[in-house]
C-alpha atoms as a PDB file:
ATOM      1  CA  UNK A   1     230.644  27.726  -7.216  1.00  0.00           C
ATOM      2  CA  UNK A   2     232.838  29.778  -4.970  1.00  0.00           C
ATOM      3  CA  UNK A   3     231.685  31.615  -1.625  1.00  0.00           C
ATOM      4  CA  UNK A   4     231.644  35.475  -2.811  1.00  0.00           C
ATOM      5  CA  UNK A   5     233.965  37.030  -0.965  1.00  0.00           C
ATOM      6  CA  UNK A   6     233.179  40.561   0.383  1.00  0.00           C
ATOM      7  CA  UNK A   7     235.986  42.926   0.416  1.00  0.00           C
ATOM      8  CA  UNK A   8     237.477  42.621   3.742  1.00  0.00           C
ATOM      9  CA  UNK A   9     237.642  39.178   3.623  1.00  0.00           C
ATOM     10  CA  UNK A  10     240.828  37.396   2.954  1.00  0.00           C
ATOM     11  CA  UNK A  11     240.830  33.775   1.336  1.00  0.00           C
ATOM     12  CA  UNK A  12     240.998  31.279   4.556  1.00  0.00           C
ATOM     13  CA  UNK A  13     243.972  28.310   4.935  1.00  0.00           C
ATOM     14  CA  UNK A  14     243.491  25.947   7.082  1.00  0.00           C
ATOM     15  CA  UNK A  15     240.907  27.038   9.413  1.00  0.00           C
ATOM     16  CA  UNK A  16     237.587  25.939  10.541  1.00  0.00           C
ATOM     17  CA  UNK A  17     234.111  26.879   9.759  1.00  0.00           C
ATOM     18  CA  UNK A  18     233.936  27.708  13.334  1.00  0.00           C
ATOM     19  CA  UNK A  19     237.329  30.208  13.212  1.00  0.00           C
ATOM     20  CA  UNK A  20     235.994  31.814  10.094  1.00  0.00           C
ATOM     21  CA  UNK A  21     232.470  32.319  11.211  1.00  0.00           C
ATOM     22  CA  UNK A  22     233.822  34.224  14.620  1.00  0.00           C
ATOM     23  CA  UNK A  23     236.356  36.698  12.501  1.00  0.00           C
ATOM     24  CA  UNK A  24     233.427  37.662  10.325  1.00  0.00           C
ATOM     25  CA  UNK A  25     231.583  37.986  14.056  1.00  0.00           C
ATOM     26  CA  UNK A  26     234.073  39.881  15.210  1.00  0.00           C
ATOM     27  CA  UNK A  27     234.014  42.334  12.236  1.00  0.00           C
ATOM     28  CA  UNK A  28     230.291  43.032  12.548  1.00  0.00           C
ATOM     29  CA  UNK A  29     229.294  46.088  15.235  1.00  0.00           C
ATOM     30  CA  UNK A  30     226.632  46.207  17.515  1.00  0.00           C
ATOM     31  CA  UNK A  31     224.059  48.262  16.573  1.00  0.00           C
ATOM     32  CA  UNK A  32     225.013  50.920  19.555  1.00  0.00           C
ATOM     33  CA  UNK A  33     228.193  51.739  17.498  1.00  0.00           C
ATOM     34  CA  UNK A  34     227.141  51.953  14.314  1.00  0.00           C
ATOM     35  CA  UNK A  35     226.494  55.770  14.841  1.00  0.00           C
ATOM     36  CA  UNK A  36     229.300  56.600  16.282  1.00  0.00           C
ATOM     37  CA  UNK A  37     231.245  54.971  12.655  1.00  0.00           C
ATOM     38  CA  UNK A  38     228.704  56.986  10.763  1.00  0.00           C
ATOM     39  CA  UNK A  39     229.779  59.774  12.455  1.00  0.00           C
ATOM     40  CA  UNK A  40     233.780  59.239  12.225  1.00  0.00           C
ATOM     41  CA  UNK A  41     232.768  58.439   9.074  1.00  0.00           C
ATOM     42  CA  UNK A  42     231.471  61.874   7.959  1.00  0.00           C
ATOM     43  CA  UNK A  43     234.411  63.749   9.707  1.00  0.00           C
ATOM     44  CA  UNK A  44     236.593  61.635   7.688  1.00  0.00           C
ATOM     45  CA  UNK A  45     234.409  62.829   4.447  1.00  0.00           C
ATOM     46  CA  UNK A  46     234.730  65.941   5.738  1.00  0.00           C
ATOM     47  CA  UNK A  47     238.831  66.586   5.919  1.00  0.00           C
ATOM     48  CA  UNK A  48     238.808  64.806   1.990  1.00  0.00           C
ATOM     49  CA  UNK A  49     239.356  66.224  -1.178  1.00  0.00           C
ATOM     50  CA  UNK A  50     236.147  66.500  -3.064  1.00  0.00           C
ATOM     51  CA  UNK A  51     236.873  63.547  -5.062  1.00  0.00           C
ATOM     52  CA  UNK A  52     237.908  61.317  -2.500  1.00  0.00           C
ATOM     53  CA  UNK A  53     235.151  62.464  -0.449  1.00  0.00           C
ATOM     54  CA  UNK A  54     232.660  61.164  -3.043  1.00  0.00           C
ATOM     55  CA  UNK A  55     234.937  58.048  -3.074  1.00  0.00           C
ATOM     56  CA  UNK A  56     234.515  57.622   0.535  1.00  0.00           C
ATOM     57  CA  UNK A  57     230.661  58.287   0.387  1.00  0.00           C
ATOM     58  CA  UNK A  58     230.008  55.675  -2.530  1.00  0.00           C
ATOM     59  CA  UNK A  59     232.294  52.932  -0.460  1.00  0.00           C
ATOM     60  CA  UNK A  60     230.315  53.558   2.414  1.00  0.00           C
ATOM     61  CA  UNK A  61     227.025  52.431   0.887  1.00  0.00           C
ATOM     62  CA  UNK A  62     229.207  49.268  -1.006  1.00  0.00           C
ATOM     63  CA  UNK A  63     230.973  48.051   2.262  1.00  0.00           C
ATOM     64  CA  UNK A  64     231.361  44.447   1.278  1.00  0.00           C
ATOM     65  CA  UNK A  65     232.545  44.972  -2.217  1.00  0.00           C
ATOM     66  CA  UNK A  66     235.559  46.006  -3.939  1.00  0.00           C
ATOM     67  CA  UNK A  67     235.056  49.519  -5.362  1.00  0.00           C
ATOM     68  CA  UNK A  68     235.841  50.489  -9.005  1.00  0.00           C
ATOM     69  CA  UNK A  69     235.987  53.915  -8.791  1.00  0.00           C
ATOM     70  CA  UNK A  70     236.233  54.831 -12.746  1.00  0.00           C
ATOM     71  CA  UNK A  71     238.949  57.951 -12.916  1.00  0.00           C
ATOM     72  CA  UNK A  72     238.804  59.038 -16.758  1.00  0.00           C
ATOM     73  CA  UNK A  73     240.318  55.733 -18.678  1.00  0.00           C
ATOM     74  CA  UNK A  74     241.405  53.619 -15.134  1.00  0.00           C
ATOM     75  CA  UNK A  75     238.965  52.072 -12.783  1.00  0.00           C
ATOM     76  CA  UNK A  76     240.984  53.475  -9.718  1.00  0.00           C
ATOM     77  CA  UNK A  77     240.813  51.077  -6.092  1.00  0.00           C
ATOM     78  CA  UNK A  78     241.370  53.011  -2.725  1.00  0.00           C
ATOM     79  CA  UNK A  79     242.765  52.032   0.804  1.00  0.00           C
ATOM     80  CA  UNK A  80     241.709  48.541   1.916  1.00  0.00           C
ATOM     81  CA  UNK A  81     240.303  47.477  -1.590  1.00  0.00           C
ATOM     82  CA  UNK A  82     243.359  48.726  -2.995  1.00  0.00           C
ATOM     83  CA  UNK A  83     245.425  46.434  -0.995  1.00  0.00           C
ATOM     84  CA  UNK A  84     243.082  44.049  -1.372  1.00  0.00           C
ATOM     85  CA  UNK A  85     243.051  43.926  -5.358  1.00  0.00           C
ATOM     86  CA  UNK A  86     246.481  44.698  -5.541  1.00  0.00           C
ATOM     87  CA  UNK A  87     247.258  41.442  -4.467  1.00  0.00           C
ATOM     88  CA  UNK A  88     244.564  38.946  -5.723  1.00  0.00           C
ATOM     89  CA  UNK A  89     245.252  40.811  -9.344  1.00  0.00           C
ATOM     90  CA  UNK A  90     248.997  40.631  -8.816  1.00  0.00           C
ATOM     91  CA  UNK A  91     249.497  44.204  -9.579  1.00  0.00           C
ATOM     92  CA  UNK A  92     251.419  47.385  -8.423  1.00  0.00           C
ATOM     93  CA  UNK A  93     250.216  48.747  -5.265  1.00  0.00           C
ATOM     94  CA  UNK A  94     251.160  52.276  -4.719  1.00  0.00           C
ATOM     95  CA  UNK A  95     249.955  55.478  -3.371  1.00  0.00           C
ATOM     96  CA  UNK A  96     247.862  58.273  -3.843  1.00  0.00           C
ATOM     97  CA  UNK A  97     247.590  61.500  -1.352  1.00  0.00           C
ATOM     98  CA  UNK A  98     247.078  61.040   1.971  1.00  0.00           C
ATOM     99  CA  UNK A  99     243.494  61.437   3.970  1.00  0.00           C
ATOM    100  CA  UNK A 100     243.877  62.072   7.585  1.00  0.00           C
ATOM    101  CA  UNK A 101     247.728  62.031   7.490  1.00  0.00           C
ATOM    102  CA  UNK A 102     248.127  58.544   6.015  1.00  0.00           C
ATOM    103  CA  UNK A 103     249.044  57.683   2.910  1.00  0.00           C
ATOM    104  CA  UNK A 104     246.141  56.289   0.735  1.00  0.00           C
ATOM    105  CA  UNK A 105     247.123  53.045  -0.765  1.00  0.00           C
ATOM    106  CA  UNK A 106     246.494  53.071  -4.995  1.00  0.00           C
ATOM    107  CA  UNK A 107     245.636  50.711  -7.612  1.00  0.00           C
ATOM    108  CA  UNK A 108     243.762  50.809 -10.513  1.00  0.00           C
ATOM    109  CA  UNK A 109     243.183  48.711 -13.930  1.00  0.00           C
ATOM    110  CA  UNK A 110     242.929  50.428 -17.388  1.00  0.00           C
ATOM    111  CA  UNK A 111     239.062  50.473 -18.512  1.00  0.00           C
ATOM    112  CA  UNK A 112     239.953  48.484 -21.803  1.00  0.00           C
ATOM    113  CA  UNK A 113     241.125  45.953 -19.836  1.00  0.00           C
ATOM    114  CA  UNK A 114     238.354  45.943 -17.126  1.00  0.00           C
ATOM    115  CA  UNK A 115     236.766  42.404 -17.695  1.00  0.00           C
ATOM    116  CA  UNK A 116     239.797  40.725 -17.495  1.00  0.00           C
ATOM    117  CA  UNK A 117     240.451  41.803 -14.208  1.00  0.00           C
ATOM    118  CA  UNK A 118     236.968  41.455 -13.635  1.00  0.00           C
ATOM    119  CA  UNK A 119     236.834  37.923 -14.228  1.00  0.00           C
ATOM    120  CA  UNK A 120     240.198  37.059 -12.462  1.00  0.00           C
ATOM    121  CA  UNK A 121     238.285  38.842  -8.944  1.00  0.00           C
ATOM    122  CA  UNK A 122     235.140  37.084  -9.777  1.00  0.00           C
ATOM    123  CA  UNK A 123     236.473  33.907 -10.118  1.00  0.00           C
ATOM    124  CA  UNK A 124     238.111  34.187  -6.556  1.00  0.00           C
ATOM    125  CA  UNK A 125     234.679  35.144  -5.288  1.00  0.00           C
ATOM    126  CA  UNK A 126     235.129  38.722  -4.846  1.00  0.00           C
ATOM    127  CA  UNK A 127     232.349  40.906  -5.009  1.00  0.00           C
ATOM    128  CA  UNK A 128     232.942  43.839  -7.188  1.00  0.00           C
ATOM    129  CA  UNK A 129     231.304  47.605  -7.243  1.00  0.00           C
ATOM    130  CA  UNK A 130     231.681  49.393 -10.731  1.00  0.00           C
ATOM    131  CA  UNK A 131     231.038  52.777 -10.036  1.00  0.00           C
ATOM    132  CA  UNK A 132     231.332  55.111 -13.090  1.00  0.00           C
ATOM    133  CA  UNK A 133     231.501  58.362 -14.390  1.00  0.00           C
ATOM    134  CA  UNK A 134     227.849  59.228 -15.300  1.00  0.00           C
ATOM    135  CA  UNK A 135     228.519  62.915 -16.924  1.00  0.00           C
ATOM    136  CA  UNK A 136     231.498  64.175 -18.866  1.00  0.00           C
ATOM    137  CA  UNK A 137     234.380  65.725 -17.259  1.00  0.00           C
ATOM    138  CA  UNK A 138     233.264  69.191 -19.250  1.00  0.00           C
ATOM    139  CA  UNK A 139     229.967  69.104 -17.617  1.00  0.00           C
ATOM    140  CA  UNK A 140     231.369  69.322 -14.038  1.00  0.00           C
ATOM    141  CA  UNK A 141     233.342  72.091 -14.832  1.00  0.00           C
ATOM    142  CA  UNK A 142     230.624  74.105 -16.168  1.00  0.00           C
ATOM    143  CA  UNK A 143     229.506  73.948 -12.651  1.00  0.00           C
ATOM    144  CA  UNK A 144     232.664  75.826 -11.151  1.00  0.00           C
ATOM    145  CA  UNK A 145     236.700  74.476 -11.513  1.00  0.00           C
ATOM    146  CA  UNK A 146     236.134  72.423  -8.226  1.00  0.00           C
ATOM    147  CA  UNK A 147     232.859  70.853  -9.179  1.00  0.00           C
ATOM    148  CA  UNK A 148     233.266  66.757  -9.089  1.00  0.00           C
ATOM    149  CA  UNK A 149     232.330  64.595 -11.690  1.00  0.00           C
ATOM    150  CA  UNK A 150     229.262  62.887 -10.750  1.00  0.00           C
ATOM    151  CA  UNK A 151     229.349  59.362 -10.319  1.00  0.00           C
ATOM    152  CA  UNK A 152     227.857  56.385  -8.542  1.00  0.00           C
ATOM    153  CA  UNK A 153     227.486  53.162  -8.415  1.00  0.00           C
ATOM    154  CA  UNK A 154     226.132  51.472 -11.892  1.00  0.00           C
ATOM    155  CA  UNK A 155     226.465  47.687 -11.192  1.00  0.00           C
ATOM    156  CA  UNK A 156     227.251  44.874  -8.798  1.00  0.00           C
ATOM    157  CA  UNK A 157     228.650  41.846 -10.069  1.00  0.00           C
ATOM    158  CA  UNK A 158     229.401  38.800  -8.366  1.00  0.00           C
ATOM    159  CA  UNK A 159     229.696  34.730  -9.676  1.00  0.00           C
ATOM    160  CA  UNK A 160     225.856  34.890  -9.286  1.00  0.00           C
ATOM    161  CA  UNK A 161     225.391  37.721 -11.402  1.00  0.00           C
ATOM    162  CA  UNK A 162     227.771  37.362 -14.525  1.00  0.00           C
ATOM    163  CA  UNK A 163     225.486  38.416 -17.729  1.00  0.00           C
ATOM    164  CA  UNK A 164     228.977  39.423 -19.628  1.00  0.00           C
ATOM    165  CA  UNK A 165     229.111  36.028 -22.142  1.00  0.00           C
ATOM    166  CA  UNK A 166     233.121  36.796 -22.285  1.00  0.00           C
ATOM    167  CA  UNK A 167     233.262  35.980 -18.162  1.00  0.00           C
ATOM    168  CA  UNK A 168     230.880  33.092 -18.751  1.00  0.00           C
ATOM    169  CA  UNK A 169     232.206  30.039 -19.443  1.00  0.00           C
ATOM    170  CA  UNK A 170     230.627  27.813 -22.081  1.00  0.00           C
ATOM    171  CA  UNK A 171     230.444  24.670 -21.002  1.00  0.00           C
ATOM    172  CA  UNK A 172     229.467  25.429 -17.559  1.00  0.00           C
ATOM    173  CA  UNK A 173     226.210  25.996 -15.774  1.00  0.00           C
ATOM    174  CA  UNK A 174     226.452  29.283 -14.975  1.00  0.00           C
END
């Protein structure tokens, strides 16, 4: 079985254990920063649109998976995971908005089609986020025309934790 890949890593060629194990090292902050990205963190939350401030807040507490952020019938991928995905899926990248005067990179994968995407990250050891939308679109706006649909994080699934028999495969000890 496959390493699970967490979002920010990128499939390795040709390097060491050794090479790998110090650009994952070199990824990880001490703990004396870790505020300091909390904080940059929140003013980035804070200069988002509602919605992508929820997006941001969800991905913060899934940093080492790719985030399926479910946007009515799309499962919608943001900034790094949508670069990410874009290319291990082999679909369009494009954009959506921009957040702190960048653009914000875009993909996203039609619901009815979700496991097969699924399965095509899973089997190159990505670890995957599905975060969906947990009240209808009508209820939000019963709270006010700017109220967010609420949404969070449902399920993680990566090769260890496949329970869907169609991304099982049969004759395999899975």
């Amino acid at each position: 079985m496959p390493s699970t890949k967490n979002a920010k890593d990128k499939p390795q060629t040709g390097s060491s254990s050794a090479e790998a194990s110090q650009t994952k090292d070199a990824r990880r902050k001490p703990a004396a920063e870790k505020p300091a990205g909390k904080a940059a963190s929140a003013a980035a939350t804070a200069t988002a649109t509602p919605s992508m401030a929820q997006f941001l807040e969800i991905k913060a507490a899934n940093p080492d998976s790719l985030l399926w952020y479910r946007m009515g019938d799309f499962y919608e991928l943001f900034f790094e995971d949508a670069v990410i995905a874009a290319q291990a899926l082999s679909i369009v990248l494009t954009k959506r908005g921009k957040h702190l005067g960048q653009d914000i990179p875009m993909c996203g994968v039609p619901v009815v089609r979700a496991d097969e995407y699924l399965e095509r990250l899973i089997r190159q050891g990505y670890r995957v986020a599905v975060c969906e939308q947990l009240e209808d679109p009508a209820e939000a706006r019963k709270r006010g025309s700017k109220a967010v649909v609420k949404r969070d994080v449902v399920r993680l699934v990566t090769p260890g934790t496949l329970t869907e028999e169609t991304l099982l495969e049969p004759n395999a000890r899975n």
